[in-house]
C-alpha atoms as a PDB file:
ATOM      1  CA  UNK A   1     -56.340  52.663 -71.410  1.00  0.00           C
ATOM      2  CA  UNK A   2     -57.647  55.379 -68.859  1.00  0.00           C
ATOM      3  CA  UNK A   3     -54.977  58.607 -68.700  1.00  0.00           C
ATOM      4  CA  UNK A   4     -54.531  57.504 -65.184  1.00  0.00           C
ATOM      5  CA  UNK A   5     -53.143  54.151 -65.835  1.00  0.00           C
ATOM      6  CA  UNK A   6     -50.968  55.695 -69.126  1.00  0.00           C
ATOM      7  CA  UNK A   7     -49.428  57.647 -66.462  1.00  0.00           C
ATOM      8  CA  UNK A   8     -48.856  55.313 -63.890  1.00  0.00           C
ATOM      9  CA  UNK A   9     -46.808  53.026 -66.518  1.00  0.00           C
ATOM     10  CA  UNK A  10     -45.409  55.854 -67.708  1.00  0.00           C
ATOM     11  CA  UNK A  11     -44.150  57.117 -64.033  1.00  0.00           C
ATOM     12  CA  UNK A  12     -40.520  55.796 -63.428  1.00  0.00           C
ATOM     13  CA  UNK A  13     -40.480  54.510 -59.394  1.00  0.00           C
ATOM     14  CA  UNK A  14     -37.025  54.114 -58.756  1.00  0.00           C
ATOM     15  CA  UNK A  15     -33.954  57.098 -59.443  1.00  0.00           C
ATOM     16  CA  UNK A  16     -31.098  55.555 -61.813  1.00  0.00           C
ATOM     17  CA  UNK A  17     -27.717  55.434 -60.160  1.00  0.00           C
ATOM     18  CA  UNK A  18     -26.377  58.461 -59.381  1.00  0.00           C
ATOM     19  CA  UNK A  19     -29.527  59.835 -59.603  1.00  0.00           C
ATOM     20  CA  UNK A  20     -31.695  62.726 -58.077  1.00  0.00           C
ATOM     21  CA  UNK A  21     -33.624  61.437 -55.191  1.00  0.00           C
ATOM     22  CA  UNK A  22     -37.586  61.118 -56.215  1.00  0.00           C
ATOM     23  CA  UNK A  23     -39.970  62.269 -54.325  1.00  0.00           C
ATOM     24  CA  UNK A  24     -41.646  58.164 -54.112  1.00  0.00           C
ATOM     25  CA  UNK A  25     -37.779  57.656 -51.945  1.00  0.00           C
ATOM     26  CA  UNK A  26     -38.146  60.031 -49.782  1.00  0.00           C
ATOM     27  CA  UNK A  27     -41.658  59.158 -48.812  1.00  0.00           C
ATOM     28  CA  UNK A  28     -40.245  55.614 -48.409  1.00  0.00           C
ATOM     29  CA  UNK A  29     -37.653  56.465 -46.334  1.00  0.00           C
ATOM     30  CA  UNK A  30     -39.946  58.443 -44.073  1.00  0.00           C
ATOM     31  CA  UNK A  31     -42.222  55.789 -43.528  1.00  0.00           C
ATOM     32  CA  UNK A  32     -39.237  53.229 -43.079  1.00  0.00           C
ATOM     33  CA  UNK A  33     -38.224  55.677 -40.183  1.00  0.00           C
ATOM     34  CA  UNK A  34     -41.393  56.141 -38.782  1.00  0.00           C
ATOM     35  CA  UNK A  35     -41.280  51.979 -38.578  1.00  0.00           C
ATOM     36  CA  UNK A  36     -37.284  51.691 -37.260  1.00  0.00           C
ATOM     37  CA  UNK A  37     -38.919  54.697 -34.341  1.00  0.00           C
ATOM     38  CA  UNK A  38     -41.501  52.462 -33.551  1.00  0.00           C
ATOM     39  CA  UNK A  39     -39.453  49.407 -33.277  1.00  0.00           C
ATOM     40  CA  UNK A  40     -36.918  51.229 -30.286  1.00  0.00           C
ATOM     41  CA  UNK A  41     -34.770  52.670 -32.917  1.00  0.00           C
ATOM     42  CA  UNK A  42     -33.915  56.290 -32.147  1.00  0.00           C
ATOM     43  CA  UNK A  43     -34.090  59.025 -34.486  1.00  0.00           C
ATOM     44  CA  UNK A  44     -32.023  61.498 -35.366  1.00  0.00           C
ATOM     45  CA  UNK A  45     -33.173  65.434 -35.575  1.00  0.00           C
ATOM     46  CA  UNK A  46     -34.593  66.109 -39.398  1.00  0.00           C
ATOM     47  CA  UNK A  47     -31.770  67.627 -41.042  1.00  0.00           C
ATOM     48  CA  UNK A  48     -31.990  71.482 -41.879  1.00  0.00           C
ATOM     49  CA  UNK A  49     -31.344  71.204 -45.203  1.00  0.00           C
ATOM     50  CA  UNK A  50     -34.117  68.507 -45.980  1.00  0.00           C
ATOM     51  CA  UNK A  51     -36.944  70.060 -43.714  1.00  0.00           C
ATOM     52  CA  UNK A  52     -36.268  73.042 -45.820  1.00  0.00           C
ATOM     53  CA  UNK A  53     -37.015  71.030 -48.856  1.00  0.00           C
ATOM     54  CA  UNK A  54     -40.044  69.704 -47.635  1.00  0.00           C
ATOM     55  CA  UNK A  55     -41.540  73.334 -46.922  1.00  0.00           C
ATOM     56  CA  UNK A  56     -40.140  74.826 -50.224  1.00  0.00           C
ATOM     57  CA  UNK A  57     -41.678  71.820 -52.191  1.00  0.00           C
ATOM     58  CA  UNK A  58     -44.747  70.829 -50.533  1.00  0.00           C
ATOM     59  CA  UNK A  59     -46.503  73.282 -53.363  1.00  0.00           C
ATOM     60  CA  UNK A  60     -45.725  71.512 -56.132  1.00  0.00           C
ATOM     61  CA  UNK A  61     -47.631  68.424 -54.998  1.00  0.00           C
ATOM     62  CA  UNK A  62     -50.614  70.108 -53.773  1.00  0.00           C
ATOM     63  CA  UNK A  63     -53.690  70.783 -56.501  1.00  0.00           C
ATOM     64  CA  UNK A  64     -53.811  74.412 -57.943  1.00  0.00           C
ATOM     65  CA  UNK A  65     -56.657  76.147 -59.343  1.00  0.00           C
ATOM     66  CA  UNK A  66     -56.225  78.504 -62.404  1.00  0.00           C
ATOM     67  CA  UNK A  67     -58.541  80.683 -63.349  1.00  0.00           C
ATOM     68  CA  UNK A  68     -57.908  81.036 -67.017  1.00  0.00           C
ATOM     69  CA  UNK A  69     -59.500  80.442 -70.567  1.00  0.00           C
ATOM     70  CA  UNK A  70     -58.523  76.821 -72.243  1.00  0.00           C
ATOM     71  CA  UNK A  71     -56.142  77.043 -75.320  1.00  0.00           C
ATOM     72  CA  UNK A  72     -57.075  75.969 -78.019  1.00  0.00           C
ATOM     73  CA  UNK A  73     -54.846  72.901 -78.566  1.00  0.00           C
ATOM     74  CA  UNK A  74     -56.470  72.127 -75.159  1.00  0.00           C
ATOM     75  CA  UNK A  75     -59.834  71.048 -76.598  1.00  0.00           C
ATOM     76  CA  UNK A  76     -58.235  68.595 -78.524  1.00  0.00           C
ATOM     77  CA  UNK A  77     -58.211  65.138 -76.489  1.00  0.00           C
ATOM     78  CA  UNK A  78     -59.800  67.342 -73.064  1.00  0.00           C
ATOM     79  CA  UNK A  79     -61.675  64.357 -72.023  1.00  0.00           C
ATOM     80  CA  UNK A  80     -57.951  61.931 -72.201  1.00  0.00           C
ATOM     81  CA  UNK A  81     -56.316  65.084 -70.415  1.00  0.00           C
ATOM     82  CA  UNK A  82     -58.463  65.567 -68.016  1.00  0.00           C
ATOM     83  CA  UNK A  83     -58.452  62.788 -66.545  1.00  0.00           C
ATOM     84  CA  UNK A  84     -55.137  62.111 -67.120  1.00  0.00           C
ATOM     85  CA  UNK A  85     -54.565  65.608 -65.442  1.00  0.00           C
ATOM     86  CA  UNK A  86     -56.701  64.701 -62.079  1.00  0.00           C
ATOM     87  CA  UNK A  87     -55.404  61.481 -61.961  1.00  0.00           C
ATOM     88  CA  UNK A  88     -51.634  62.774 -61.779  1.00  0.00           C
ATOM     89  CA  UNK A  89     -53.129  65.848 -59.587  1.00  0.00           C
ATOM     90  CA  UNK A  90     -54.712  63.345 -57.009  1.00  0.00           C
ATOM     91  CA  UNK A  91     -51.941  60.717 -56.879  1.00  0.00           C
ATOM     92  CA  UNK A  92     -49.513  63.915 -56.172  1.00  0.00           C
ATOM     93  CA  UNK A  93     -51.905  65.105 -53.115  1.00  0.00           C
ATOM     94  CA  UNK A  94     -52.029  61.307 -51.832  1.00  0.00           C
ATOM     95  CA  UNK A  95     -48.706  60.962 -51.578  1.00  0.00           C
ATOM     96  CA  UNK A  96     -47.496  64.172 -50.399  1.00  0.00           C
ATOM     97  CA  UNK A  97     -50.445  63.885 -47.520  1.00  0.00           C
ATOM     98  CA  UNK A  98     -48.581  60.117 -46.890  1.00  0.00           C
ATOM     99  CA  UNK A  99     -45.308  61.658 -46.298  1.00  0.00           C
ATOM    100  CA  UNK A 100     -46.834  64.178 -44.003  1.00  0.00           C
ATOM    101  CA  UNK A 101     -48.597  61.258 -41.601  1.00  0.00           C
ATOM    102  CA  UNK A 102     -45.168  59.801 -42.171  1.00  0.00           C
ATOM    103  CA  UNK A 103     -42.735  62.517 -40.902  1.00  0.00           C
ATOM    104  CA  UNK A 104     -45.794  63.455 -38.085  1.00  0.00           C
ATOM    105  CA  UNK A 105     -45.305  59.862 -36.907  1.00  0.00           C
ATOM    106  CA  UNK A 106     -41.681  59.634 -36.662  1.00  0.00           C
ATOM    107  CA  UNK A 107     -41.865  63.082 -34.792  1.00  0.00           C
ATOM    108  CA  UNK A 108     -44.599  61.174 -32.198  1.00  0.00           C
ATOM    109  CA  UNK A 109     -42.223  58.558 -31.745  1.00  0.00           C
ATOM    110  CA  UNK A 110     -38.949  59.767 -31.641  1.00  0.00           C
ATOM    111  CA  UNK A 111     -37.608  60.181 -27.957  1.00  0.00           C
ATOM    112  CA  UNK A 112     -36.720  64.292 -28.642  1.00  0.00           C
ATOM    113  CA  UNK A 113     -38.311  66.772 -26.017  1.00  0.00           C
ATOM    114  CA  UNK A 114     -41.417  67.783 -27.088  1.00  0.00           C
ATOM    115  CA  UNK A 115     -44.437  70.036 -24.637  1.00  0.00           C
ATOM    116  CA  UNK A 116     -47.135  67.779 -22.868  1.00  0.00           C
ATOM    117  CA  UNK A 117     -50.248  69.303 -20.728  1.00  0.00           C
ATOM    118  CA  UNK A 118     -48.971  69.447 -16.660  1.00  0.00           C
ATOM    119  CA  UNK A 119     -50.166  65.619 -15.111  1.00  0.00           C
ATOM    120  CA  UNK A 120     -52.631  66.262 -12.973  1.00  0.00           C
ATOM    121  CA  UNK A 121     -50.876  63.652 -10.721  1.00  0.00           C
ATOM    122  CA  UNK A 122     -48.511  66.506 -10.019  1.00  0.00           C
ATOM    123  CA  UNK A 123     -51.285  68.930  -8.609  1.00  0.00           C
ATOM    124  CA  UNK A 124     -50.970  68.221  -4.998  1.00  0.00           C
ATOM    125  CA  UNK A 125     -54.452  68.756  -3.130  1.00  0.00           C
ATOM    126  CA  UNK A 126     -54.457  71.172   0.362  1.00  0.00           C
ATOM    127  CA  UNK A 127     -53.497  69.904   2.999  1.00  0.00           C
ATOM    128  CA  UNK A 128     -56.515  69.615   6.157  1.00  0.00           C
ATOM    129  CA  UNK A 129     -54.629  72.820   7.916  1.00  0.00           C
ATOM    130  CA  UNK A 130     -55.263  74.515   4.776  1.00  0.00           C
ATOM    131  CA  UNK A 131     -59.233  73.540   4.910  1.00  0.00           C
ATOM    132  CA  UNK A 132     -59.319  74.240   8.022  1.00  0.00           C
ATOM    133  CA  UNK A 133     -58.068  77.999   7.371  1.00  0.00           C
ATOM    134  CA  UNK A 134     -60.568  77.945   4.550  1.00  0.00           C
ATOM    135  CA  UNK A 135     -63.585  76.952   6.384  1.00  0.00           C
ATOM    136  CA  UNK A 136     -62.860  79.529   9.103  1.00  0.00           C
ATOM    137  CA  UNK A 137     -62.640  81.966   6.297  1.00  0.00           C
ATOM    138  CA  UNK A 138     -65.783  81.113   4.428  1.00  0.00           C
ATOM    139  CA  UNK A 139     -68.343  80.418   7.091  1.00  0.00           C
ATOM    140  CA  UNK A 140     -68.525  83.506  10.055  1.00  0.00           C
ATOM    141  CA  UNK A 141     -70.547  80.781  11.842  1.00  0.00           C
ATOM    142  CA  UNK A 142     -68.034  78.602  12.934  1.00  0.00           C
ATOM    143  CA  UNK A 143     -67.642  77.980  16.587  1.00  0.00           C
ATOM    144  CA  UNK A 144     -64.510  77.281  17.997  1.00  0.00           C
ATOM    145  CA  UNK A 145     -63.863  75.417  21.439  1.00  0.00           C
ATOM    146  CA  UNK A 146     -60.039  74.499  22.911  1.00  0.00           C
ATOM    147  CA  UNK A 147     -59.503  71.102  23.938  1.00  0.00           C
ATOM    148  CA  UNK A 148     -59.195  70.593  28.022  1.00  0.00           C
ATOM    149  CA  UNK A 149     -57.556  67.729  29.935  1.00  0.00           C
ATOM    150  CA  UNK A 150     -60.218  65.397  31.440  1.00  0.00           C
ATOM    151  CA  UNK A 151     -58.413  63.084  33.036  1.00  0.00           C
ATOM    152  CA  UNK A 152     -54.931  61.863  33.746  1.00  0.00           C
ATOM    153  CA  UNK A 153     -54.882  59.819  30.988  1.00  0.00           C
ATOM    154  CA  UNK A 154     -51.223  58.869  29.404  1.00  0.00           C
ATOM    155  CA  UNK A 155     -52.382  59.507  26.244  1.00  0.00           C
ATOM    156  CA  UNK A 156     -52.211  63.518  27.322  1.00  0.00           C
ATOM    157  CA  UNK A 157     -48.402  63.886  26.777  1.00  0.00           C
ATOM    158  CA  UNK A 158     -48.054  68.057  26.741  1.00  0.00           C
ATOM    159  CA  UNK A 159     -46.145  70.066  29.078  1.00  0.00           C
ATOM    160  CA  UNK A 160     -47.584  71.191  32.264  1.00  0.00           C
ATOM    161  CA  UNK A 161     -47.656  74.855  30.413  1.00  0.00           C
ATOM    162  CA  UNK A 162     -49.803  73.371  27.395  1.00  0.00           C
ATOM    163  CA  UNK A 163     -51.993  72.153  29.709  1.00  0.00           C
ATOM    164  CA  UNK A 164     -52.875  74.979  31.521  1.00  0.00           C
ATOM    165  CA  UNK A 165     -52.601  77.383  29.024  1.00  0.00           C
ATOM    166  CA  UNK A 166     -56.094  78.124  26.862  1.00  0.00           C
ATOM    167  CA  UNK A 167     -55.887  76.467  23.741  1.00  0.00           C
ATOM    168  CA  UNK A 168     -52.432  74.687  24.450  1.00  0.00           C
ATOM    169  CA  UNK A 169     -53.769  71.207  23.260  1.00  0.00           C
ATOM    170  CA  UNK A 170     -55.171  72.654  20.410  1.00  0.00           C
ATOM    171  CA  UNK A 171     -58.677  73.311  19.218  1.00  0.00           C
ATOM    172  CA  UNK A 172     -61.652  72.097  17.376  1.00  0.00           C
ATOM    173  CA  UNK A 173     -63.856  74.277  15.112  1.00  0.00           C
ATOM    174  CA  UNK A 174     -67.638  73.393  13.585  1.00  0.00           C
ATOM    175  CA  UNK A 175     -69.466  74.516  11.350  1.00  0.00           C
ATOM    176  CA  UNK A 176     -73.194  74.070  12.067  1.00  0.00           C
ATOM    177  CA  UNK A 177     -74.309  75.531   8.668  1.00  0.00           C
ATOM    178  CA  UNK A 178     -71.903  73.556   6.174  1.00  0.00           C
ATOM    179  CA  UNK A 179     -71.742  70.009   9.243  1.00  0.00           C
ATOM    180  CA  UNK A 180     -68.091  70.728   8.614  1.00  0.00           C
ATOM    181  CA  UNK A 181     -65.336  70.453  11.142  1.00  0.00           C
ATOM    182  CA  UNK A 182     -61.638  70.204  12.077  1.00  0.00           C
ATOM    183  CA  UNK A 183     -59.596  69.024  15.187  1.00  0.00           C
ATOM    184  CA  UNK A 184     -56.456  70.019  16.342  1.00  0.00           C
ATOM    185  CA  UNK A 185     -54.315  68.687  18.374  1.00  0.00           C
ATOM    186  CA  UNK A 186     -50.872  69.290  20.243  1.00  0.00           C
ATOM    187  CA  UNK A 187     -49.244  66.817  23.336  1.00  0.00           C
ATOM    188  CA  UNK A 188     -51.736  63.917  22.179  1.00  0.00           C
ATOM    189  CA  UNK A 189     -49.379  60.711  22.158  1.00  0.00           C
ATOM    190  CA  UNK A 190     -49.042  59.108  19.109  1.00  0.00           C
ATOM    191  CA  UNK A 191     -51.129  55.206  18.904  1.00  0.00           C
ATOM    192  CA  UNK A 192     -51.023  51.865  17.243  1.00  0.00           C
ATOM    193  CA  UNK A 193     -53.764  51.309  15.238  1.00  0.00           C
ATOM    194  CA  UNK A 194     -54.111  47.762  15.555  1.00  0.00           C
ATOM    195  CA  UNK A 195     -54.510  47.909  19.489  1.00  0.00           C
ATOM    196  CA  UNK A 196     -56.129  51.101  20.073  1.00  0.00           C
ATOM    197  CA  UNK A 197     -57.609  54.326  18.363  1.00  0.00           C
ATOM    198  CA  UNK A 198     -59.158  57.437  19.351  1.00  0.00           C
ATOM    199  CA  UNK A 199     -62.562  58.592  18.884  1.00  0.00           C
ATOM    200  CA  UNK A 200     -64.359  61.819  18.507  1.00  0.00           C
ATOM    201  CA  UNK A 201     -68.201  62.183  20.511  1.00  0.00           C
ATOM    202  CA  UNK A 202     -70.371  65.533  20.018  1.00  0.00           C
ATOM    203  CA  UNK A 203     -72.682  66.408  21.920  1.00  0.00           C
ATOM    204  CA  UNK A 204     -75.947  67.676  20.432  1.00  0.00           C
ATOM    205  CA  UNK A 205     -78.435  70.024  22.722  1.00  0.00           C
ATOM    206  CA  UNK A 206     -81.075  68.276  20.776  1.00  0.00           C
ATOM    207  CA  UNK A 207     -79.993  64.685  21.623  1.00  0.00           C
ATOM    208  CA  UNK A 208     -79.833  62.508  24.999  1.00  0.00           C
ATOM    209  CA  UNK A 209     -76.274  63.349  26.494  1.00  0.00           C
ATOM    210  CA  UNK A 210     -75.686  59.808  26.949  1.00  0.00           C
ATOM    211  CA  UNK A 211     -76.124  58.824  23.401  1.00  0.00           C
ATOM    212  CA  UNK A 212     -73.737  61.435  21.615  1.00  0.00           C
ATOM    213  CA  UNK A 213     -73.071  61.864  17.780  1.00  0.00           C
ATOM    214  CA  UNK A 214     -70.081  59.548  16.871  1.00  0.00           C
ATOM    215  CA  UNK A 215     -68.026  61.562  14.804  1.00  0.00           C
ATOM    216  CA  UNK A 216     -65.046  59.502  13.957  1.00  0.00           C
ATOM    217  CA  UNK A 217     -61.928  57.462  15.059  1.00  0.00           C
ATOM    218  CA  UNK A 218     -58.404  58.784  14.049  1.00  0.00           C
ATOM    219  CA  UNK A 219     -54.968  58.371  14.683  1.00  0.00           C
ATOM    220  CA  UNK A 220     -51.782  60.060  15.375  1.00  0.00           C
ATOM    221  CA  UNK A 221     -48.823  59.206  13.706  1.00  0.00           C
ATOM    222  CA  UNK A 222     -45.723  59.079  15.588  1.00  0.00           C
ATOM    223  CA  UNK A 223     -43.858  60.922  12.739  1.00  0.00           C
ATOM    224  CA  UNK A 224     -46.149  64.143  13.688  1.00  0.00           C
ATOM    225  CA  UNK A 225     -44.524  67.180  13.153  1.00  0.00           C
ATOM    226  CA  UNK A 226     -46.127  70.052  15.090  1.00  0.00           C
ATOM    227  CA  UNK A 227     -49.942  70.088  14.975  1.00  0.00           C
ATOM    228  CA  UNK A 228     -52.128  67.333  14.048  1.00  0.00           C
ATOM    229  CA  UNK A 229     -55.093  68.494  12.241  1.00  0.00           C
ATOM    230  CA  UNK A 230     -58.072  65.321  11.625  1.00  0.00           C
ATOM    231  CA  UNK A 231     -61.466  65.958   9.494  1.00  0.00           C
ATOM    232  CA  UNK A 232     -64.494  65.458  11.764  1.00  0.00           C
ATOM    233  CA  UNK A 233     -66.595  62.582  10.287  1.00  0.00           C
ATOM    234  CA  UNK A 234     -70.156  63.060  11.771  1.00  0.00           C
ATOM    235  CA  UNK A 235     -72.765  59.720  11.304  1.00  0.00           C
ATOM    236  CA  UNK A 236     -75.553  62.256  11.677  1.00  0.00           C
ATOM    237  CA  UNK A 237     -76.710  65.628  11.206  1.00  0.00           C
ATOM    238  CA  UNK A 238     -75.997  68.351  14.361  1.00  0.00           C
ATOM    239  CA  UNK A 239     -78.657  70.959  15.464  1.00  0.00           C
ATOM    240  CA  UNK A 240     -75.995  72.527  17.422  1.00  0.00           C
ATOM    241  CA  UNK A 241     -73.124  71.221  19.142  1.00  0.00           C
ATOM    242  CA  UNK A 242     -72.117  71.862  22.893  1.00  0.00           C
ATOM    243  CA  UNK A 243     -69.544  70.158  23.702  1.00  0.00           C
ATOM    244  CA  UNK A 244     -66.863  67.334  22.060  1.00  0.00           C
ATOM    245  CA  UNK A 245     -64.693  64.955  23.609  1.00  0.00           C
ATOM    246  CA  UNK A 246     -62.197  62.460  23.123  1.00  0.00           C
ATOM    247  CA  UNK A 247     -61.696  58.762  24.187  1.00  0.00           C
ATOM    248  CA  UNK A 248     -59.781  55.892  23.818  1.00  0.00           C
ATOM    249  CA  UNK A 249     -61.363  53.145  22.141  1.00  0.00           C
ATOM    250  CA  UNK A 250     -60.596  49.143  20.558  1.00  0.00           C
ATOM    251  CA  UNK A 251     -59.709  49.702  16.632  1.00  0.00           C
ATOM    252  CA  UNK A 252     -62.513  50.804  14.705  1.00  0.00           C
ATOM    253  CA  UNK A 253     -64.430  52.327  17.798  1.00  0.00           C
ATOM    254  CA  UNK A 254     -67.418  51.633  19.055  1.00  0.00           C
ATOM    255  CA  UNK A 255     -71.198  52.081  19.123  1.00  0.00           C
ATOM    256  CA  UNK A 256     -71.499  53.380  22.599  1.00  0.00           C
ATOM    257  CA  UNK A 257     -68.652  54.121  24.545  1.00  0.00           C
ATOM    258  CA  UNK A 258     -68.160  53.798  28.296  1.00  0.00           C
ATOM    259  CA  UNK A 259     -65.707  56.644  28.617  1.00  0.00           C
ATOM    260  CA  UNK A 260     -63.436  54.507  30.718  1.00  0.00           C
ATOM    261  CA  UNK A 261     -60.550  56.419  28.848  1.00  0.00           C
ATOM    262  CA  UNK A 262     -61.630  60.259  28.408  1.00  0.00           C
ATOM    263  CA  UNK A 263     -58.191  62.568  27.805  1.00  0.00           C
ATOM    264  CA  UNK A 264     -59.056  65.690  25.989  1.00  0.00           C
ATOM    265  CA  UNK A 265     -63.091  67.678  26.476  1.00  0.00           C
ATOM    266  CA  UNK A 266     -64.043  70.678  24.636  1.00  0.00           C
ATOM    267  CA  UNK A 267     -67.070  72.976  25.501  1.00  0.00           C
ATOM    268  CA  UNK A 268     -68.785  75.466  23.847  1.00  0.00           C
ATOM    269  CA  UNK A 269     -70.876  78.636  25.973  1.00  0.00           C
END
C-alpha cells in the first residue's frame, strides 16, 4: 500500500460530536453555499471571525520548501515518506485551492454590491447640434447659407420678424471637403410622415440645375423644442454647392421633384 492511500485511510473525514470543525467541513459547507447562492438562496456577508481564519490558515495548506540537510532517521523508509509526504502535501493544496473556487463563487453569486465596468449603454452619443458645432470647428471650409422663404407655403409657420430677419429660419452649413452637412431649422411646421415629408435638393455648379443632388427627406416632430437640427444625406458627391432648397414631397420623396411645394431656399455667393 502506496503512503498516499495509508494516509487517506488513515485521514478521519468527519469531526466527532462536539468536535473542532475540520478543515474537509468547512470546504463542504462552502461549496453547499456556493450551490444554495446559485439556486436563489441569498447569502449572508462572510463572518469576520471566519474570513480571518481563512487568511491566518491558508499557510498551513499550501506546500513549503525547506532548505535544509535530511536527518538521519530520515533516510530510513525516504522512498515510503516521500511519497507519503507529497501525497498529503498535494491533497492539502487541492483542497485548499477547492475552497478558494468555492468561497470566489459564492462571492459571484451572492446579490451584495460589488464594482462592474460603466455599460456602455449608458454613454449617450452627441446630439446633431453638437456635430454640427464640431464640424464648424474642425473644417474652416464650411460654408454657411440662411434659409429664405420661397413661397407662401403653410408649411413656413415663423413670425413675420423670423422671416425677415437674416438667418431667422435657421441655417444650413456644408462642408465641401469632408461632404458633410447640417440643417437648421426654426418656424418649419411640424408633418405626418405617412402623408407627407420634406426633402432637401443641392444644387451643384457642376450639374444641370434641373437635375439637383437629392440629399434627403426628414421630418419635424411636433414635440420640437427650439431648433431642429437634420444630417444632410447626399446620394452623390458635390463639387461645390450653390444653393439648397426645400420641398414638400409624398413619403419617401422622390426622384425628380416638380417643386410644386418650395417653402424654405438657401444661396450661397
Amino acid at each position: 500500500m502506496s503512503g498516499f492511500e495509508e494516509e487517506r485511510q488513515n485521514t478521519s473525514w468527519e469531526s466527532p460530536p462536539g468536535g473542532a470543525v475540520s478543515e474537509w467541513e468547512i470546504t463542504a459547507a462552502a461549496v453547499e453555499l456556493a450551490l444554495l447562492s446559485r439556486g436563489g438562496t441569498p447569502l449572508r456577508e462572510l463572518p469576520a471571525d471566519l474570513a480571518e481564519r481563512i487568511r491566518d490558515e491558508a499557510w498551513r495548506f499550501l506546500p513549503q520548501v525547506v532548505a535544509s540537510a535530511p536527518r538521519p532517521e530520515a533516510r530510513l523508509g525516504h522512498e515510503e515518506r516521500g511519497s507519503r509526504s507529497a501525497g498529503q502535501s498535494w491533497l492539502a493544496v487541492g483542497w485548499w485551492t477547492a475552497a478558494c473556487l468555492a468561497a470566489l463563487l459564492a462571492w459571484q453569486w451572492s446579490p451584495l454590491p460589488r464594482i462592474v465596468p460603466p455599460s456602455a449603454a449608458v454613454l449617450q452619443p452627441p446630439s446633431l447640434a453638437e456635430l454640427r458645432g464640431r464640424l464648424l470647428t474642425a473644417d474652416p471650409g464650411v460654408v454657411t447659407a440662411v434659409w429664405k422663404k420661397a413661397s407662401d407655403d403653410p408649411s413656413v409657420i415663423a413670425d413675420q420678424t423670423d422671416i425677415e430677419t437674416a438667418g431667422g429660419l435657421g441655417d444650413v452649413v456644408w462642408s465641401s471637403a469632408r461632404q458633410e452637412g447640417f440643417m437648421r431649422f426654426r418656424g418649419l411646421a411640424a408633418n405626418d410622415p405617412t402623408v407627407a415629408q420634406y426633402q432637401l435638393w443641392i444644387f451643384d455648379a457642376e450639374r444641370d440645375e434641373a437635375y439637383p443632388v437629392d440629399g434627403g427627406v426628414f421630418d419635424v416632430p411636433a414635440q420640437a423644442d427650439g431648433d431642429v437640427v437634420v444630417r444632410i444625406d447626399a446620394r452623390l458627391p458635390i463639387s461645390r454647392a450653390t444653393a439648397f432648397a426645400i420641398t414638400v414631397e409624398q413619403p419617401g420623396g422622390v426622384v425628380v421633384s416638380s417643386r410644386g411645394r418650395l417653402p424654405l431656399l438657401a444661396t450661397l455667393p
